[in-house]
Protein backbone atom coordinates (compact mmCIF):
# COMPACT_ATOMS: atom_id res chain seq x y z
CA UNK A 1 -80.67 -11.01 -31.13
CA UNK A 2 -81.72 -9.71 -34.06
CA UNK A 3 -80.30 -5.90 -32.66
CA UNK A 4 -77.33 -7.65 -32.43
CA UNK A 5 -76.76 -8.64 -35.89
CA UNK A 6 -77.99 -5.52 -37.30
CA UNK A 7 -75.62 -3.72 -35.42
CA UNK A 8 -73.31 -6.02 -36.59
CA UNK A 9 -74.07 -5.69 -40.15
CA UNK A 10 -74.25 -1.74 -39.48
CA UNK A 11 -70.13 -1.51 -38.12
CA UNK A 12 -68.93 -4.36 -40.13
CA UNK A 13 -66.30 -2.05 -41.72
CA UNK A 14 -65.52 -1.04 -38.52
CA UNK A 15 -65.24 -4.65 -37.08
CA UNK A 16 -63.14 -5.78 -39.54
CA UNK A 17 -61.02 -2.74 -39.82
CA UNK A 18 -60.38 -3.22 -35.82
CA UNK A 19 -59.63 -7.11 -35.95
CA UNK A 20 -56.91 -6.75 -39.02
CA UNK A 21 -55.37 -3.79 -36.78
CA UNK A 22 -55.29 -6.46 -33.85
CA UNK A 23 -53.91 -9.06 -35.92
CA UNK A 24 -51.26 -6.78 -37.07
CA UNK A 25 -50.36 -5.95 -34.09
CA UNK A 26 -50.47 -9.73 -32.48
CA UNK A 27 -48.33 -10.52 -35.53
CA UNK A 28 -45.42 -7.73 -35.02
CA UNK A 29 -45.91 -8.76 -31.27
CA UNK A 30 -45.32 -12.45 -32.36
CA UNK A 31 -42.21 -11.51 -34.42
CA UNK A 32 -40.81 -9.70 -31.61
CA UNK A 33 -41.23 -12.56 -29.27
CA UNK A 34 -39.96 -15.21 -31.86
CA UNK A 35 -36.79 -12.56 -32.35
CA UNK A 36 -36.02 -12.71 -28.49
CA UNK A 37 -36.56 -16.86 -28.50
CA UNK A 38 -34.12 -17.12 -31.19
CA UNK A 39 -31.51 -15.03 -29.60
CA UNK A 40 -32.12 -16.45 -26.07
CA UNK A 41 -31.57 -19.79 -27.63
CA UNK A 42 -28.38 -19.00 -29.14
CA UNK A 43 -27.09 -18.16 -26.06
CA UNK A 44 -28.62 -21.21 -24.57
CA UNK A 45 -26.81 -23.30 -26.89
CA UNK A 46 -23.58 -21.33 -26.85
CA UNK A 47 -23.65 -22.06 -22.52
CA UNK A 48 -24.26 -25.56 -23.65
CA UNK A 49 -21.69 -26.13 -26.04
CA UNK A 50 -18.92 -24.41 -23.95
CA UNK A 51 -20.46 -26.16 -20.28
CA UNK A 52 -21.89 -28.88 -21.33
CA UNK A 53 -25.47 -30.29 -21.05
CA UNK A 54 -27.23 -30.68 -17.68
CA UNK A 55 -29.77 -28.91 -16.60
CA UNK A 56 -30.25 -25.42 -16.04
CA UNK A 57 -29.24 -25.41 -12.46
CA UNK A 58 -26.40 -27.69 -12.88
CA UNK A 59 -25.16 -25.22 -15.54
CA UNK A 60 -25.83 -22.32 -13.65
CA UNK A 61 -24.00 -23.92 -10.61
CA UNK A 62 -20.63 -24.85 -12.98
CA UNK A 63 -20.75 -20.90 -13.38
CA UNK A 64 -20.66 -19.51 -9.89
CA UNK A 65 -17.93 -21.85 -8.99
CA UNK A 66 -15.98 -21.63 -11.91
CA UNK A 67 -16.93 -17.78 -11.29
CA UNK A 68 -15.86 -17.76 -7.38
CA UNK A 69 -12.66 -19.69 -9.02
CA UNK A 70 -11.63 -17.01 -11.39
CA UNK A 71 -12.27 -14.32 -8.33
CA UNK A 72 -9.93 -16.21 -5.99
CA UNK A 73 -7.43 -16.00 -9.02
CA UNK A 74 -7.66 -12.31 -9.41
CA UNK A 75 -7.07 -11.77 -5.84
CA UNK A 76 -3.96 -13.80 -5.41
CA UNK A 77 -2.91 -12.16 -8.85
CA UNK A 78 -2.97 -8.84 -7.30
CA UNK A 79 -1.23 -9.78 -4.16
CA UNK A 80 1.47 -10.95 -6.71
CA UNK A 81 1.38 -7.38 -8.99
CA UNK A 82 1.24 -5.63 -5.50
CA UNK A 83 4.60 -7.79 -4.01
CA UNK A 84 6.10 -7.02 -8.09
CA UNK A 85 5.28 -3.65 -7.72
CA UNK A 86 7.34 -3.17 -4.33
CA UNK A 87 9.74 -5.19 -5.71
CA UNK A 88 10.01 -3.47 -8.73
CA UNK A 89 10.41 -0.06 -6.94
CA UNK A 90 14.03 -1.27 -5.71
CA UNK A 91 15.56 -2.83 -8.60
CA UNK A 92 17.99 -1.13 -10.71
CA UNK A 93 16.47 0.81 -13.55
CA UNK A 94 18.88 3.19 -14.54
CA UNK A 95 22.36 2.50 -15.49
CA UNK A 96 24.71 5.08 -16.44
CA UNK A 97 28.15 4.57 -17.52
CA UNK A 98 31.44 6.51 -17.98
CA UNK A 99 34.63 5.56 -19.41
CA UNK A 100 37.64 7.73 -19.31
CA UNK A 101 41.88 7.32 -18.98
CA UNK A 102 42.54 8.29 -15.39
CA UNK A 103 46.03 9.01 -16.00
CA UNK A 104 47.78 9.63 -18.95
CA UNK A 105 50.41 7.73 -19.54
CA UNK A 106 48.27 4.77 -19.25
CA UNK A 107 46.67 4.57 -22.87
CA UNK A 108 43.08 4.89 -23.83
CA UNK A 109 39.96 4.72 -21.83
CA UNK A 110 40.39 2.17 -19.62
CA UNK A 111 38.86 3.31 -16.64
CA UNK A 112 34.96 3.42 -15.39
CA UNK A 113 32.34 4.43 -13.09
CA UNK A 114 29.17 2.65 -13.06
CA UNK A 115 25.47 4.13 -11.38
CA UNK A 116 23.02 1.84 -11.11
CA UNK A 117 19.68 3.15 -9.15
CA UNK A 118 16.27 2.50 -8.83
CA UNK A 119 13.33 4.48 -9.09
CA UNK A 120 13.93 6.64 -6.19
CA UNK A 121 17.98 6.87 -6.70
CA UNK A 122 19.06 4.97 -4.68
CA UNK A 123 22.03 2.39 -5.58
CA UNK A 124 25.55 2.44 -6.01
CA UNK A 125 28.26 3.82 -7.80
CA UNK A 126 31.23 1.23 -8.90
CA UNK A 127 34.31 2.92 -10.42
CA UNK A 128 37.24 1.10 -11.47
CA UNK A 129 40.42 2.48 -11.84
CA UNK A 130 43.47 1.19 -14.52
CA UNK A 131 46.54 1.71 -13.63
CA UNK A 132 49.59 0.49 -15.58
CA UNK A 133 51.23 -1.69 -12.02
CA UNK A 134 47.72 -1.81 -10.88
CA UNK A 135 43.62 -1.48 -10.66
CA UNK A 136 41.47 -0.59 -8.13
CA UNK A 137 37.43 -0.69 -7.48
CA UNK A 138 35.44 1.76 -5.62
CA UNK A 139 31.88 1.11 -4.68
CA UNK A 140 29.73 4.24 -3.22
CA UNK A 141 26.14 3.75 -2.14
CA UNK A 142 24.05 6.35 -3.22
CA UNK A 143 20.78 7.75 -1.71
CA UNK A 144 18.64 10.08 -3.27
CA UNK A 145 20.98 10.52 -6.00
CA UNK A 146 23.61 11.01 -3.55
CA UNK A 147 26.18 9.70 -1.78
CA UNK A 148 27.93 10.61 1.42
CA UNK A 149 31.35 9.66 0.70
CA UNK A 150 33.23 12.33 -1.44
CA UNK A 151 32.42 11.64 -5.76
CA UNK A 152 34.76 11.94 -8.66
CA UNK A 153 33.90 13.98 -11.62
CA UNK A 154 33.31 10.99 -13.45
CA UNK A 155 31.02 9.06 -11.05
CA UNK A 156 28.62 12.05 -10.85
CA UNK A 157 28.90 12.08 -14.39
CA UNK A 158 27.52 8.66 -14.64
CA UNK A 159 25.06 9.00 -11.98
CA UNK A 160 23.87 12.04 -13.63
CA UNK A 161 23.89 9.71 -16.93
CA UNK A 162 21.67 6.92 -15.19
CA UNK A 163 19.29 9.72 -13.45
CA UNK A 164 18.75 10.82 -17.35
CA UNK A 165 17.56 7.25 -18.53
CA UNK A 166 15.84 4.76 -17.34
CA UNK A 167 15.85 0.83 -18.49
């Protein structure tokens, strides 16, 4: 025993140099942990506040389904933007528009022709025509940007018009 304490009383620097090295390092480890609590409780209490109490599996249950919810939303939302989408690709979105006098003892500009395509083209063409005893309206469907009945200057003006610009 009494080896013991002298050896003691030999390395008692030592000793206590070690144990305040270990304490400083039990007290950084201590901070760390308290940091990590205090975040993990935040958190906590944020689940809590927006879910309610319960317990932790209760909570944690109100998440998956409310989860599995949100999923089943998402899917039926992109069936919807997918149907839009094809949708979309057929409705007019370019318009193009001429007005001129188609004869000249009429007046001014009274006269049209109309495109109005989609994204690939395709549509129609209206054109009316003014004439002083009478008018008349011409509708050409149009594929591809074109059309197999014969076209007037003006309505592949306007188709050229609506090809340029998009809605």
């Amino acid at each position: 025993m009494k080896n013991f304490l002298d050896i003691i009383s030999q390395n008692a620097t030592m000793i206590i140099l070690f144990l305040s090295v270990l304490s400083i390092i039990e007290l950084i480890l201590i901070l760390v942990i308290n940091g990590n609590f205090l975040r993990v409780n935040r958190i906590y209490n944020k689940v809590i506040k927006t879910l309610g109490k319960g317990d932790v599996f209760d909570i944690f249950s109100r998440i998956l389904t409310e989860n599995e919810e949100i999923k089943n939303k998402l899917d039926k939302l992109r069936i919807d933007l997918n149907s839009l989408d094809k949708e979309g690709k057929t409705a007019i979105k370019k318009v193009g528009i001429v007005r001129y006098n188609a004869f000249p003892d009429v007046g001014s500009d009274l006269s049209f022709s109309i495109a109005l395509l989609d994204s690939n083209d395709n549509g129609i063409v209206l054109s009316g025509i003014y004439g002083r005893n009478e008018t008349a309206t011409f509708a050409k469907p149009i594929e591809r940007g074109q059309s197999k009945y014969p076209l007037s200057a003006e309505e592949v003006q306007a188709i050229e018009r609506a090809k340029r610009k998009a809605l």
